[in-house]
C-alpha atoms as a PDB file:
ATOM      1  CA  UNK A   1      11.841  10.231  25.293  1.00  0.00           C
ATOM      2  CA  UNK A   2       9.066  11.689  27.601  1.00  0.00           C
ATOM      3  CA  UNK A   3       6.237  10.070  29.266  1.00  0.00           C
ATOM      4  CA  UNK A   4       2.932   9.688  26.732  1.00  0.00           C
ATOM      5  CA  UNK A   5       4.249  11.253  23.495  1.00  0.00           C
ATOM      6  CA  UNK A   6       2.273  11.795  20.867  1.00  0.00           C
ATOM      7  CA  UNK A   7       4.073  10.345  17.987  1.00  0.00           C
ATOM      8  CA  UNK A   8       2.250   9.725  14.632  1.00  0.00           C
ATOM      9  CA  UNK A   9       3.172   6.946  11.462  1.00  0.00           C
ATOM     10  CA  UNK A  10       1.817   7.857   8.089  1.00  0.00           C
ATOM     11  CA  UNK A  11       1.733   4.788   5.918  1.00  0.00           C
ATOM     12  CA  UNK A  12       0.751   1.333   7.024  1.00  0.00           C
ATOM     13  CA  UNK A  13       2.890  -0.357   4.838  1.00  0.00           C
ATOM     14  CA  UNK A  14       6.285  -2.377   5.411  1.00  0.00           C
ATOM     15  CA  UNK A  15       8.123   0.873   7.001  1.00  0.00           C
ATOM     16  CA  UNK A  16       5.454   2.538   8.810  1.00  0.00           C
ATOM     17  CA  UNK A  17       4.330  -1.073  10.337  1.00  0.00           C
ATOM     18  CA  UNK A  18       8.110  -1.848  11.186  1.00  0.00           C
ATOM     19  CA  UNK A  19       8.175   1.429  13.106  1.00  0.00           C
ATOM     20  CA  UNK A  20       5.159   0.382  14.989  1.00  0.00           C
ATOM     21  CA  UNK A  21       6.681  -2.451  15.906  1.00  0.00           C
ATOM     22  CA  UNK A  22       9.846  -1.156  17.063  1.00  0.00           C
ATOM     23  CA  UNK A  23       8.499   1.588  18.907  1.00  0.00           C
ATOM     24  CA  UNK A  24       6.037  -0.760  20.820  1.00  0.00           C
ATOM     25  CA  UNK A  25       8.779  -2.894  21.347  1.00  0.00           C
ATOM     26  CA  UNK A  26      10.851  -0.459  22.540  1.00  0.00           C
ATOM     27  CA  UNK A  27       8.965   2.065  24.632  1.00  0.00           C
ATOM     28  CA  UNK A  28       6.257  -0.342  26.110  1.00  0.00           C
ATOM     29  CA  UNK A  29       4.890   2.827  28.087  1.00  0.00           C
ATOM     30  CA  UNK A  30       5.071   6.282  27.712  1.00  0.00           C
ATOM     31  CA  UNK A  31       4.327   6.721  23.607  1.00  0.00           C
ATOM     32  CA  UNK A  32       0.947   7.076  22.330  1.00  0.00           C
ATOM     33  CA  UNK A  33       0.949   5.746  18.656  1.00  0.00           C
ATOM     34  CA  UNK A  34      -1.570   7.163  16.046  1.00  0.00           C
ATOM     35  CA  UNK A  35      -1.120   4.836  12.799  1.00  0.00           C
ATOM     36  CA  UNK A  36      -2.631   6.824   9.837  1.00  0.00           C
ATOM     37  CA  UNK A  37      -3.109   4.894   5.845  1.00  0.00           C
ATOM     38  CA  UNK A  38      -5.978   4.843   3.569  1.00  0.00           C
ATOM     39  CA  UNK A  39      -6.472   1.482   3.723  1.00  0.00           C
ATOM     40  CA  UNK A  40      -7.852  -0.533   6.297  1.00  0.00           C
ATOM     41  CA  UNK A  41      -5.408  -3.275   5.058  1.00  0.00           C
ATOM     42  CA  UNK A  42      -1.838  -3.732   4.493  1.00  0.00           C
ATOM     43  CA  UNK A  43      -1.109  -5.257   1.263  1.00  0.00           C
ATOM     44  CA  UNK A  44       1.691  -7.859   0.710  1.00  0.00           C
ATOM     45  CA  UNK A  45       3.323  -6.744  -2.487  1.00  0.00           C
ATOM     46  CA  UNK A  46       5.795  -9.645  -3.010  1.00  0.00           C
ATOM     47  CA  UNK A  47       3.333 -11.883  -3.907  1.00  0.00           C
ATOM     48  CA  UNK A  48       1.629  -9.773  -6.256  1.00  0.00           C
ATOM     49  CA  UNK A  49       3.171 -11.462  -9.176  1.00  0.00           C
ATOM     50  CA  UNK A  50       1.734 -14.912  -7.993  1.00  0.00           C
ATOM     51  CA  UNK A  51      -1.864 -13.047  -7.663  1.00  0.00           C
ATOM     52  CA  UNK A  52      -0.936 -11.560 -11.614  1.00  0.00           C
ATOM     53  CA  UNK A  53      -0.278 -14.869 -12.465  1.00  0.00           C
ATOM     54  CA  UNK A  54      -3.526 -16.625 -11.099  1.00  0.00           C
ATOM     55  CA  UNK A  55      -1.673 -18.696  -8.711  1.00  0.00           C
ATOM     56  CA  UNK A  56      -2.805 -16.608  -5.525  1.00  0.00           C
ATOM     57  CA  UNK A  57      -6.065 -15.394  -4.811  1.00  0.00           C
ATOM     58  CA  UNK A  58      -6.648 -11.696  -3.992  1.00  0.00           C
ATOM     59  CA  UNK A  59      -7.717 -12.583  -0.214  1.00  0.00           C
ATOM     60  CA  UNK A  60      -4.622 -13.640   0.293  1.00  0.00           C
ATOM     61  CA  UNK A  61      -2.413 -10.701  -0.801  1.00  0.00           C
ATOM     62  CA  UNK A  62      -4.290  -8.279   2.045  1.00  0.00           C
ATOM     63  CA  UNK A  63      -4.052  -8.364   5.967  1.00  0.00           C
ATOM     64  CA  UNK A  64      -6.493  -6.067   7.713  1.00  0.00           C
ATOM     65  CA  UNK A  65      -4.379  -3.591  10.016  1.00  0.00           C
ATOM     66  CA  UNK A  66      -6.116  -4.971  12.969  1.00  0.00           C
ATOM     67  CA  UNK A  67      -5.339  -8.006  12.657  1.00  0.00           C
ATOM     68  CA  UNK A  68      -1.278  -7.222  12.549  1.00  0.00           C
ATOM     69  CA  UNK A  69      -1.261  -3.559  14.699  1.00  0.00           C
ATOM     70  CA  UNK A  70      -3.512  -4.300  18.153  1.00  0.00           C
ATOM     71  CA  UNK A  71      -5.522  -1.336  17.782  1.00  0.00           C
ATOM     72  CA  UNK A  72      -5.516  -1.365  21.936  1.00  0.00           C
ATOM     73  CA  UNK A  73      -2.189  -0.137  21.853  1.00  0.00           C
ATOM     74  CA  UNK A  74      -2.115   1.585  18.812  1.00  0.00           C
ATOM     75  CA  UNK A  75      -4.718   4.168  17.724  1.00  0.00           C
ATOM     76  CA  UNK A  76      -5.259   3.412  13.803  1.00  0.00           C
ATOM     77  CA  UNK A  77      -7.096   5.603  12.052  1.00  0.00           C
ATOM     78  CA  UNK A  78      -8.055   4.788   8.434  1.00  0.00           C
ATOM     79  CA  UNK A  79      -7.817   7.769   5.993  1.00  0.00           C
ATOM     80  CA  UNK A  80      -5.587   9.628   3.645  1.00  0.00           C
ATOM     81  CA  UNK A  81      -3.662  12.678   5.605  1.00  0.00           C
ATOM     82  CA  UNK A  82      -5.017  15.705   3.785  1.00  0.00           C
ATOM     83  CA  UNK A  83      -1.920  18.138   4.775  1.00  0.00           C
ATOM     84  CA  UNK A  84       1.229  17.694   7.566  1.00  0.00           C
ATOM     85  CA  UNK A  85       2.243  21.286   8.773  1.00  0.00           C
ATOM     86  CA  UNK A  86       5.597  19.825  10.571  1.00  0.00           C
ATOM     87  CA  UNK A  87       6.240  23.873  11.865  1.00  0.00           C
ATOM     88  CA  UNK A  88       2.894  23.441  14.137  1.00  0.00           C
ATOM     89  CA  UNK A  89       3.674  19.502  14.322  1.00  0.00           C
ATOM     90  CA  UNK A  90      -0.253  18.388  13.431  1.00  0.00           C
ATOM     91  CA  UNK A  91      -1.285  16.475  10.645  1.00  0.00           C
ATOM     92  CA  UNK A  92      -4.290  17.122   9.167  1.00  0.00           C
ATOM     93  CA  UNK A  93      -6.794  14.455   7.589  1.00  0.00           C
ATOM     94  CA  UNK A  94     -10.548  14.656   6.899  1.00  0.00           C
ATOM     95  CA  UNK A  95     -11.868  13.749  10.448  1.00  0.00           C
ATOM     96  CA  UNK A  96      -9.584  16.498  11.843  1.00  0.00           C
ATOM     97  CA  UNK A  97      -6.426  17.261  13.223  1.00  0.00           C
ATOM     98  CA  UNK A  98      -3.745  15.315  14.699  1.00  0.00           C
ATOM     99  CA  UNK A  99      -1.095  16.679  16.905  1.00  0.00           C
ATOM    100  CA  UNK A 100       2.186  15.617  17.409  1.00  0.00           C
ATOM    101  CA  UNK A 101       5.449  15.317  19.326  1.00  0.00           C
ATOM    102  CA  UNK A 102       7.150  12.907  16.573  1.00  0.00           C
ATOM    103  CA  UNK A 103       5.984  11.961  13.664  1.00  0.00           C
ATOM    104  CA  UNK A 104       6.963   9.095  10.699  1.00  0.00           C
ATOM    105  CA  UNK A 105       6.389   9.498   7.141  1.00  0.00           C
ATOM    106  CA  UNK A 106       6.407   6.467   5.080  1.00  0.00           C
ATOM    107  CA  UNK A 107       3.323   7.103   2.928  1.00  0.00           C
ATOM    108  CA  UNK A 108       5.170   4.669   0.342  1.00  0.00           C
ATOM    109  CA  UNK A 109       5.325   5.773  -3.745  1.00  0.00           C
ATOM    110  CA  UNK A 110       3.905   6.485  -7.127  1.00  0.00           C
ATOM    111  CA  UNK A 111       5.298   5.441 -10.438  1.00  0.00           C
ATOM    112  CA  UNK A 112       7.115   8.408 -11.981  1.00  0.00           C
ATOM    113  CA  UNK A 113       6.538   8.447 -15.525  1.00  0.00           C
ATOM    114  CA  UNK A 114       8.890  11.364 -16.061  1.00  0.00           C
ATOM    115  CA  UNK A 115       7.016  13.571 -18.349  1.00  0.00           C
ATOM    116  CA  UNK A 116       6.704  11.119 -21.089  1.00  0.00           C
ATOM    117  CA  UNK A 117       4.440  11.312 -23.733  1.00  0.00           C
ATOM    118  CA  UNK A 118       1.647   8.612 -23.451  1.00  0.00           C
ATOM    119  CA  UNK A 119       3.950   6.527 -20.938  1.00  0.00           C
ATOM    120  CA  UNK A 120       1.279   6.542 -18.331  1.00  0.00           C
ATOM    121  CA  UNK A 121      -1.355   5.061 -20.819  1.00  0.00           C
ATOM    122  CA  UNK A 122       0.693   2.590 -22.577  1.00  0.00           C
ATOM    123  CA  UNK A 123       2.054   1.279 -19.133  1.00  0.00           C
ATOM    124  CA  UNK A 124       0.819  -0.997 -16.424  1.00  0.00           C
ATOM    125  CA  UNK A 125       2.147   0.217 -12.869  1.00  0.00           C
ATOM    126  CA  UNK A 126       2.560  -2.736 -10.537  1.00  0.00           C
ATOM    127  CA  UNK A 127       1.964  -1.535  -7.085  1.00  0.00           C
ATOM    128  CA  UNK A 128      -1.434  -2.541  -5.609  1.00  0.00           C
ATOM    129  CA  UNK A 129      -4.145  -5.740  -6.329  1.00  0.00           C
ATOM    130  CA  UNK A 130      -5.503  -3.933  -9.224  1.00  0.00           C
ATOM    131  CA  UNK A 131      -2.287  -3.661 -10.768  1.00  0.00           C
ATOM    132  CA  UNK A 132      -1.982  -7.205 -10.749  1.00  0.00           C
ATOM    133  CA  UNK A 133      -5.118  -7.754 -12.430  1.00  0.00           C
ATOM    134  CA  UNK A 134      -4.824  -5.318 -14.949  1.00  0.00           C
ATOM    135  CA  UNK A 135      -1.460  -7.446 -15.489  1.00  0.00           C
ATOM    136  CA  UNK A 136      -3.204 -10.777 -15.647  1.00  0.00           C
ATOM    137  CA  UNK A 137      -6.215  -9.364 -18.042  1.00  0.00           C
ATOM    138  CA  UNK A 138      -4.114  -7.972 -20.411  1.00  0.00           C
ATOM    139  CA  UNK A 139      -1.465 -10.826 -20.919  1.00  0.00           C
ATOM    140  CA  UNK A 140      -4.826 -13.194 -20.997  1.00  0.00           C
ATOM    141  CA  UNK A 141      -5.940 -10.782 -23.455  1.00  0.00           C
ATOM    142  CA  UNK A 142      -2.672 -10.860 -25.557  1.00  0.00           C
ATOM    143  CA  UNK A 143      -2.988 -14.850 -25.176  1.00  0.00           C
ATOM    144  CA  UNK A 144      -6.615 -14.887 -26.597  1.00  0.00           C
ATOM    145  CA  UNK A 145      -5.868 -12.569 -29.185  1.00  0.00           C
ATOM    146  CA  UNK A 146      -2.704 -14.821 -30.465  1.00  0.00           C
ATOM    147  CA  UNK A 147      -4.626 -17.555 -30.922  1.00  0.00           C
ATOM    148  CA  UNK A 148      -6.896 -16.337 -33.411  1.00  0.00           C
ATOM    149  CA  UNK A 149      -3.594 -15.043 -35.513  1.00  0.00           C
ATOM    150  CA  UNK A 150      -3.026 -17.291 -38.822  1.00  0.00           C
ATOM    151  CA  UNK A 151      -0.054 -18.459 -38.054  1.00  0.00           C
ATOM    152  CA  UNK A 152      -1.444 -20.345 -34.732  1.00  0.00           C
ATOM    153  CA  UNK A 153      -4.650 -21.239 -36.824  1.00  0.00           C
ATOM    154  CA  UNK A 154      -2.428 -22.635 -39.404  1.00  0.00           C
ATOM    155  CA  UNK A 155      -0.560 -25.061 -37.106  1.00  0.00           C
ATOM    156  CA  UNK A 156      -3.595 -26.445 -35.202  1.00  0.00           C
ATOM    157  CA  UNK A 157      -5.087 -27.484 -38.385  1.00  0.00           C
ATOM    158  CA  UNK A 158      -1.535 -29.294 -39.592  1.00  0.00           C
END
């Protein structure tokens, strides 16, 4: 690689912060890293089913990017990329253009839900913090709602 390359990471998640890392790690000089995700945070997803749960608090599910990329050595810019024209190598995003020598994509996923019928509204997608308490509402909700069946009202009255 070149002196000062321009090389841009979409997605501040596990892959596109591991490529900041390595790249950092493994050209010290000479790359000039633009980190690009809509969030200002990066979200640890394997404890999200502690924070559905109630066992974890929110706080501690999200890192802000600063704290984890050193935004001295890596430019970090906080917005959704709009449009990524690789044939002109720039990446577009609503405070303007961004243009490249290399870029990453690792923008993450989306739940598929295939073309089924009423699959997206009868599901609960478990991917972010409000995931996991739209989780830990409903099953609360399915708990309250049990105990006002008959059945449980029967047997706290024997």
């Amino acid at each position: 690689m070149g002196a000062n390359l321009r090389t841009g990471v979409v997605g501040a998640g596990f892959a596109g912060l591991y490529t900041v890392f390595f790249l950092r790690k493994a050209f010290p000089q000479g790359i000039d890293i633009t980190l690009f995700d809509k969030n200002n945070y990066f979200l640890y997803t394997p404890v999200l089913h502690e924070m559905a749960t109630g066992t974890v608090d929110a706080r501690h599910t999200v890192i802000p990017i600063r704290k984890v990329v050193d935004p001295v050595e890596v430019h970090i810019r906080c917005e959704e990329v709009t449009l990524v024209r690789l044939e002109e190598k720039v990446v577009e995003s609503p405070s303007g253009a961004f243009k490249f020598d290399h870029l990453v994509l690792a923008p993450g996923s989306e739940a598929n839900f295939y073309c089924f019928p009423n699959l997206r509204e009868n599901s609960i997608t478990f991917k972010s913090i409000e995931d996991a308490i739209r989780l830990r509402n409903s099953v609360t909700g399915a708990l309250e709602k049990a105990t006002l069946h008959p059945m449980y009202l029967e047997s706290r009255l024997s």
